[in-house]
N, C-alpha and C. Protein backbone atom coordinates (compact mmCIF):
# COMPACT_ATOMS: atom_id res chain seq x y z
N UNK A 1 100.52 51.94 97.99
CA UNK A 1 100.43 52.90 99.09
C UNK A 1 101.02 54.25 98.69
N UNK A 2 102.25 54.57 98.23
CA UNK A 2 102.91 55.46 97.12
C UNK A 2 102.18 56.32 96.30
N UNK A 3 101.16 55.75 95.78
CA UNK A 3 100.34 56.01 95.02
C UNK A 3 99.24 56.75 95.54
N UNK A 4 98.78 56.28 96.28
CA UNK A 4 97.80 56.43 97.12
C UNK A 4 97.61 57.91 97.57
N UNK A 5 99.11 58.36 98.93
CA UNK A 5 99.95 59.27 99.31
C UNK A 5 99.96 60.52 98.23
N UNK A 6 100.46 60.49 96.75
CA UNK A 6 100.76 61.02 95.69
C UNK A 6 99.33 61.93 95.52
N UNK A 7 98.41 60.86 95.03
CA UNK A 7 96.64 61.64 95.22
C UNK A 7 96.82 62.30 95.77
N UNK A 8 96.37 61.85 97.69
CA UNK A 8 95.75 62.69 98.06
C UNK A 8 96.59 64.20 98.83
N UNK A 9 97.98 63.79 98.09
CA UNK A 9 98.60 65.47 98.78
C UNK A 9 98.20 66.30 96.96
N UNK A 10 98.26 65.52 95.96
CA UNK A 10 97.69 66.61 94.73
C UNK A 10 96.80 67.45 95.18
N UNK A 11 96.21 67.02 95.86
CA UNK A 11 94.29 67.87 95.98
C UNK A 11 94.77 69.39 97.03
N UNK A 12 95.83 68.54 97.69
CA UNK A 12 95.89 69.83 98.75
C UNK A 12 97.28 71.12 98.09
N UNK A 13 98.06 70.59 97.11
CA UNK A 13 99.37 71.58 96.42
C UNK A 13 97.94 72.68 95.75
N UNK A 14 99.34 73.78 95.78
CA UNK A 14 98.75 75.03 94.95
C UNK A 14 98.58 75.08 93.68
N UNK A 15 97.77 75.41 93.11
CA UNK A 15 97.81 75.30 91.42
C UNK A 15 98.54 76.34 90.73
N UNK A 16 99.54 76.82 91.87
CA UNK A 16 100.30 77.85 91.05
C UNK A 16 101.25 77.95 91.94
N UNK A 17 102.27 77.17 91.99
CA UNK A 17 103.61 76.95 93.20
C UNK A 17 104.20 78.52 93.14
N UNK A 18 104.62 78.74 94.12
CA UNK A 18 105.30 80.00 94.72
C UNK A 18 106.53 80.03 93.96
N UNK A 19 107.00 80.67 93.11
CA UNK A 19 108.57 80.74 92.21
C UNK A 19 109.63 81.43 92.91
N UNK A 20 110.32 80.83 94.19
CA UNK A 20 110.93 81.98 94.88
C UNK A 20 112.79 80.93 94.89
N UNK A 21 113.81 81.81 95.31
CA UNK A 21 114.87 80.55 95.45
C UNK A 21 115.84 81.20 96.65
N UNK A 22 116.53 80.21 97.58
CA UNK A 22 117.14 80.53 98.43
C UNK A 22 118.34 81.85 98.36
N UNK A 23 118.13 83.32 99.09
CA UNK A 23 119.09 84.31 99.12
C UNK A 23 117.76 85.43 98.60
N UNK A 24 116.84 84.78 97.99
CA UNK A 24 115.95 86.18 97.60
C UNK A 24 115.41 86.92 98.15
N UNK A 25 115.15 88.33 98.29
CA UNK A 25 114.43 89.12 99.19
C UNK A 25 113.31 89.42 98.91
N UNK A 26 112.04 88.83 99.58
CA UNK A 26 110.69 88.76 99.04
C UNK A 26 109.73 89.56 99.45
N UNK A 27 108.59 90.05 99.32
CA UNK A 27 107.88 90.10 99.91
C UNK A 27 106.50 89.26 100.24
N UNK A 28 106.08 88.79 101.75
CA UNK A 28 105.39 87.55 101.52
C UNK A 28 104.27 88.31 102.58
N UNK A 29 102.47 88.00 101.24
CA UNK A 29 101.31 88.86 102.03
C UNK A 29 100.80 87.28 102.62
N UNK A 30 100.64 87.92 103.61
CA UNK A 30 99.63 86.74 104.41
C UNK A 30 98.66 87.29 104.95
N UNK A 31 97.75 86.38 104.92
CA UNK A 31 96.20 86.59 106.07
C UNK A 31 96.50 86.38 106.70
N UNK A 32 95.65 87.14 107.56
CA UNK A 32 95.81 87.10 109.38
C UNK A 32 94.19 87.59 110.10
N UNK A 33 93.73 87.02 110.53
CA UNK A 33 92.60 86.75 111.16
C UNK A 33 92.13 87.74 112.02
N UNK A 34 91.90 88.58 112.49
CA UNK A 34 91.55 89.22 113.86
C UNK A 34 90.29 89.60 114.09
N UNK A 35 89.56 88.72 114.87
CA UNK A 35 88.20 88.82 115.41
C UNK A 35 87.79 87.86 114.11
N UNK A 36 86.44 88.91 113.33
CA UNK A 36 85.84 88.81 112.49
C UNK A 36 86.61 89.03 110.94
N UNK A 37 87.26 89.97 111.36
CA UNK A 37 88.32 90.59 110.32
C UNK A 37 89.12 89.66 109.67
N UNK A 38 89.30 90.14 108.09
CA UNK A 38 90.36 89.43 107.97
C UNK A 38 91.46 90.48 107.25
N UNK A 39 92.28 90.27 107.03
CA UNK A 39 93.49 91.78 106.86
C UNK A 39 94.55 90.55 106.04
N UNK A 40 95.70 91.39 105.07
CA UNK A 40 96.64 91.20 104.38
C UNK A 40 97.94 91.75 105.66
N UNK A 41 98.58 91.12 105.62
CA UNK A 41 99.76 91.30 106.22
C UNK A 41 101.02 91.21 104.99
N UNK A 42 102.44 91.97 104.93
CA UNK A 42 103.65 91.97 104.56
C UNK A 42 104.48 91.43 105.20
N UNK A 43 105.15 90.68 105.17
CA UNK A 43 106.09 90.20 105.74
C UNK A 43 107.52 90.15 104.89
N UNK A 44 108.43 90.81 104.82
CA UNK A 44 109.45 91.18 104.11
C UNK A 44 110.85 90.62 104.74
N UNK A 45 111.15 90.00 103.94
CA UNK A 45 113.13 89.49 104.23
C UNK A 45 113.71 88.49 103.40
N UNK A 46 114.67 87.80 103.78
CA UNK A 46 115.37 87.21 102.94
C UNK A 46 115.20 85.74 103.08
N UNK A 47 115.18 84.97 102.21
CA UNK A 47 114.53 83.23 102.59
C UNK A 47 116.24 82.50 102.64
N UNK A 48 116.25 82.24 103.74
CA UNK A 48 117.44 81.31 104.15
C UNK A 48 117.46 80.23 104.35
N UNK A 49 116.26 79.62 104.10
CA UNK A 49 115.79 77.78 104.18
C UNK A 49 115.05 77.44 103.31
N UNK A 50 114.78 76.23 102.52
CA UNK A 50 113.54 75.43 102.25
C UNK A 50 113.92 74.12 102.59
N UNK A 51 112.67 73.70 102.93
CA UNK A 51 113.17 72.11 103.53
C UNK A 51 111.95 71.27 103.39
N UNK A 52 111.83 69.93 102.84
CA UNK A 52 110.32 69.33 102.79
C UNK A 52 110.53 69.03 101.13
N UNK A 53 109.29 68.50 101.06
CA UNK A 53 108.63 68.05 99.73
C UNK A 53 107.08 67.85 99.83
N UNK A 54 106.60 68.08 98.76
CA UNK A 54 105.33 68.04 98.68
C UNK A 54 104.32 68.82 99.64
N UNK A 55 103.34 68.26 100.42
CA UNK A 55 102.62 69.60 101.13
C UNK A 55 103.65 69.70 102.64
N UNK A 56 104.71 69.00 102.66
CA UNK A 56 105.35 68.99 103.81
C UNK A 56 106.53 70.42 103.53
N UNK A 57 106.33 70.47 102.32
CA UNK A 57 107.59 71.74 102.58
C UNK A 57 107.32 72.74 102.88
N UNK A 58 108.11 73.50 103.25
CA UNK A 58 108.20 75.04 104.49
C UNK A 58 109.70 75.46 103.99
N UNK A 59 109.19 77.18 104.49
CA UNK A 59 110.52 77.87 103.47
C UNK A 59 110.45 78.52 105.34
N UNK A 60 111.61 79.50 105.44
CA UNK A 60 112.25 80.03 106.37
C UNK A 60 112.34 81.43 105.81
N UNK A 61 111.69 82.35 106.11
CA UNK A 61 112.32 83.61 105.76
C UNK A 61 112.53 84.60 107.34
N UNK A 62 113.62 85.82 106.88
CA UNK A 62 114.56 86.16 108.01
C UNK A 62 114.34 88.24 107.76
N UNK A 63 114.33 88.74 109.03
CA UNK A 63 114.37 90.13 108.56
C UNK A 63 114.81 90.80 109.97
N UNK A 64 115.08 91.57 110.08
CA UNK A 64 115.76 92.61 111.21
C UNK A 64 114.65 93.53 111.54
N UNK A 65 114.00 93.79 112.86
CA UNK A 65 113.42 94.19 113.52
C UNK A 65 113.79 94.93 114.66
N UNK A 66 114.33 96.20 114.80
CA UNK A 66 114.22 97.30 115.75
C UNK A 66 115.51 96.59 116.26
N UNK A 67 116.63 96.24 115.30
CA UNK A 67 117.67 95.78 115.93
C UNK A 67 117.58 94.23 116.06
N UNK A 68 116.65 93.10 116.18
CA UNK A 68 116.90 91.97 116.83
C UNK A 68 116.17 91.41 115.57
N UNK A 69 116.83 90.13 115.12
CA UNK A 69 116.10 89.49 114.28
C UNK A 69 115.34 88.15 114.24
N UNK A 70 114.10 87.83 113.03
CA UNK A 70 113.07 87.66 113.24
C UNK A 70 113.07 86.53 112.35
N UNK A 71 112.57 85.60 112.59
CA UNK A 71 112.79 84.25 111.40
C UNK A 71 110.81 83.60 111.76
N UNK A 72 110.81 83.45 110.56
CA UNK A 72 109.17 83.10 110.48
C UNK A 72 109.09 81.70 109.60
N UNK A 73 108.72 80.67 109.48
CA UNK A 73 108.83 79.42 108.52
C UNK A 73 107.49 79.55 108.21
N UNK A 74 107.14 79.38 106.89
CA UNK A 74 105.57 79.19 106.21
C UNK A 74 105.70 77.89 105.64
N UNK A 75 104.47 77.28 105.56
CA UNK A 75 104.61 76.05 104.24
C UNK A 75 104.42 76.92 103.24
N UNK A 76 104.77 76.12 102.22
CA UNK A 76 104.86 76.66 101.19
C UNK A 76 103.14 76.77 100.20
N UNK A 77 102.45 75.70 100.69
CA UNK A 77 101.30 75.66 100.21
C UNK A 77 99.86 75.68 101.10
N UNK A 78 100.67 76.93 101.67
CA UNK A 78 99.65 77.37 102.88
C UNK A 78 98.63 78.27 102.09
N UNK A 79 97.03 78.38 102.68
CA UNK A 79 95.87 79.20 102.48
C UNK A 79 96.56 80.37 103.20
N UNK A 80 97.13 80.66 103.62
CA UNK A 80 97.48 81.99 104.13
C UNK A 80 98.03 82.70 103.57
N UNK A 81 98.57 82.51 102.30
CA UNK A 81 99.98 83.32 101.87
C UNK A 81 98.72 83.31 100.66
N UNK A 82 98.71 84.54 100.30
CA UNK A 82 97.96 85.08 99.43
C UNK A 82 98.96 85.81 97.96
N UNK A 83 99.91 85.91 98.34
CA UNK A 83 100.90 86.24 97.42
C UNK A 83 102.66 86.49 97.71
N UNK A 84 103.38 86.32 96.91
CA UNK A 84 104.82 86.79 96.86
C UNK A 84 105.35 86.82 95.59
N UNK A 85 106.02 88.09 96.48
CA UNK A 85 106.46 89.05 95.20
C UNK A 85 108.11 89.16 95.30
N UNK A 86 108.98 88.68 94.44
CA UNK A 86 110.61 88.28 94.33
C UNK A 86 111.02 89.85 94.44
N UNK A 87 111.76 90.51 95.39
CA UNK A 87 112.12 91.93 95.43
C UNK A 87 113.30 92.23 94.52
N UNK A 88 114.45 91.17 95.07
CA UNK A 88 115.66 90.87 94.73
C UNK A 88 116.12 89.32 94.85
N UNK A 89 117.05 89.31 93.87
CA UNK A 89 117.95 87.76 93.69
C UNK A 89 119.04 88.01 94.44
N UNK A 90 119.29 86.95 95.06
CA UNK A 90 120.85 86.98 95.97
C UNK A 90 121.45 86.41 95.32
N UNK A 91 123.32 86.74 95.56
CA UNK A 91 123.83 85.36 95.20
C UNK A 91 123.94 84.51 96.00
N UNK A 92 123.94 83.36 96.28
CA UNK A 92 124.33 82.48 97.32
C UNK A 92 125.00 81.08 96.67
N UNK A 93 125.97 80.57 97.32
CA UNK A 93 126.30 79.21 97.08
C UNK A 93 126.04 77.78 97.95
N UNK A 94 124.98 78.39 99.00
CA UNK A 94 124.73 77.08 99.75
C UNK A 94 122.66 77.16 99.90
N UNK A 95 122.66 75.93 99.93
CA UNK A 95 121.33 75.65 100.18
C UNK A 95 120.40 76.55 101.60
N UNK A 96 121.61 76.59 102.93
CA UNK A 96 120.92 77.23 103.62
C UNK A 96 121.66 78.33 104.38
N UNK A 97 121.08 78.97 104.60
CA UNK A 97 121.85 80.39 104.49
C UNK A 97 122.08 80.96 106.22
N UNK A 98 122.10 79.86 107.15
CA UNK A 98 122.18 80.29 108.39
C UNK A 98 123.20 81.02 109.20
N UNK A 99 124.17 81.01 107.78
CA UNK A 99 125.26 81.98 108.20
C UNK A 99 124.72 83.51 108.95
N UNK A 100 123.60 83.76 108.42
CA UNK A 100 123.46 85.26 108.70
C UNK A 100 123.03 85.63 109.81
N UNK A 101 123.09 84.63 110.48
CA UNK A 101 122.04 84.59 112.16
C UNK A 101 123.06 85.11 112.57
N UNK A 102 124.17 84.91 111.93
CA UNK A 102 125.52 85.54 113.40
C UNK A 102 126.21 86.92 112.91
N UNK A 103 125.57 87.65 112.01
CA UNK A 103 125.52 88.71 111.29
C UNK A 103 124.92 89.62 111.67
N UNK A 104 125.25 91.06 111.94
CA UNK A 104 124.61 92.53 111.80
C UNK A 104 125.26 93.25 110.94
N UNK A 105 124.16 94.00 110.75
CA UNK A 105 124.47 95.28 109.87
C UNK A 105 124.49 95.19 108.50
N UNK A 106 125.62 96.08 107.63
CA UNK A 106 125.64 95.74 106.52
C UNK A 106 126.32 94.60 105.91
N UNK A 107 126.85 93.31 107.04
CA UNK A 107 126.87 92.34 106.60
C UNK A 107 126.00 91.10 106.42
N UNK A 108 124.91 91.40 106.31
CA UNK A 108 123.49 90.84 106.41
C UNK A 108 123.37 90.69 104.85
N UNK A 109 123.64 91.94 104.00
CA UNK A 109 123.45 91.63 102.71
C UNK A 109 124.12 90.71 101.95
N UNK A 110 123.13 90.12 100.70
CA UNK A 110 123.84 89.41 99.73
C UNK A 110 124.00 89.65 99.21
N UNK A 111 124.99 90.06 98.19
CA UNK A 111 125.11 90.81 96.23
C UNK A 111 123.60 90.21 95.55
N UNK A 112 123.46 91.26 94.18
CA UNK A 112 122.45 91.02 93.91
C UNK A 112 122.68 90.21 92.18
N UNK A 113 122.10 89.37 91.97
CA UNK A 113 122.00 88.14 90.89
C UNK A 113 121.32 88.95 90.25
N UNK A 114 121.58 88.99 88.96
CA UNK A 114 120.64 89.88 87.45
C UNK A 114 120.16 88.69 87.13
N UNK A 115 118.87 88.57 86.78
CA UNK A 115 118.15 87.63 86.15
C UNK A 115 117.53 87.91 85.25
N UNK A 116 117.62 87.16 83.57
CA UNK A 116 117.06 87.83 82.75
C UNK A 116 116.02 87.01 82.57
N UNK A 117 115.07 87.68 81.80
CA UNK A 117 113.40 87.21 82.12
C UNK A 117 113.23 86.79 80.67
């Protein structure tokens, strides 16, 4: 049955997993539908969750909006997300970063992680 399960979520993963890690500030394009239309959307902030495995996982990303902030969860191997792009590395020492919900201002930021390529 294990086995089975394993198949048929292969068929549905991306053939090119999203390389992103908790504290980073991304930018994430998604489709978005309207009418007939179809349009690229930005969606920009910092990913403070991943949670799941396989086609069940979903990331959490977070951004400040006209003062009040905005938390959006994607799967990770959604047809919608057409691309992301790593802005900045955070540092962080915990898996989920919900500390920042109780945060404004310039304590919202994380130091930034040098990563060499």
């Amino acid at each position: 049955m294990h086995d089975l399960l394993k198949k048929t979520e292969k068929s549905s993963l991306r053939e090119e997993p999203l390389e992103f890690e908790i504290g980073d500030t991304i930018n994430l394009h998604t489709r978005i539908l309207e009418g007939e239309k179809e349009r690229i959307q930005i969606f920009t902030g910092v990913v403070i969750a991943r949670k799941g495995s396989g086609t069940r996982e979903t990331f959490t990303v977070r951004r400040i909006v006209a003062g009040e902030g905005v938390e959006r969860t994607f799967p990770v191997n959604s047809p919608k997300i057409s691309k992301l792009e790593v802005v900045r590395h955070g540092v962080v020492r915990r898996a989920k970063l919900y500390y920042l919900r109780d945060r404004t201002g310039k304590a919202t930021r994380l130091k930034e992680r040098l990563v060499s390529k």
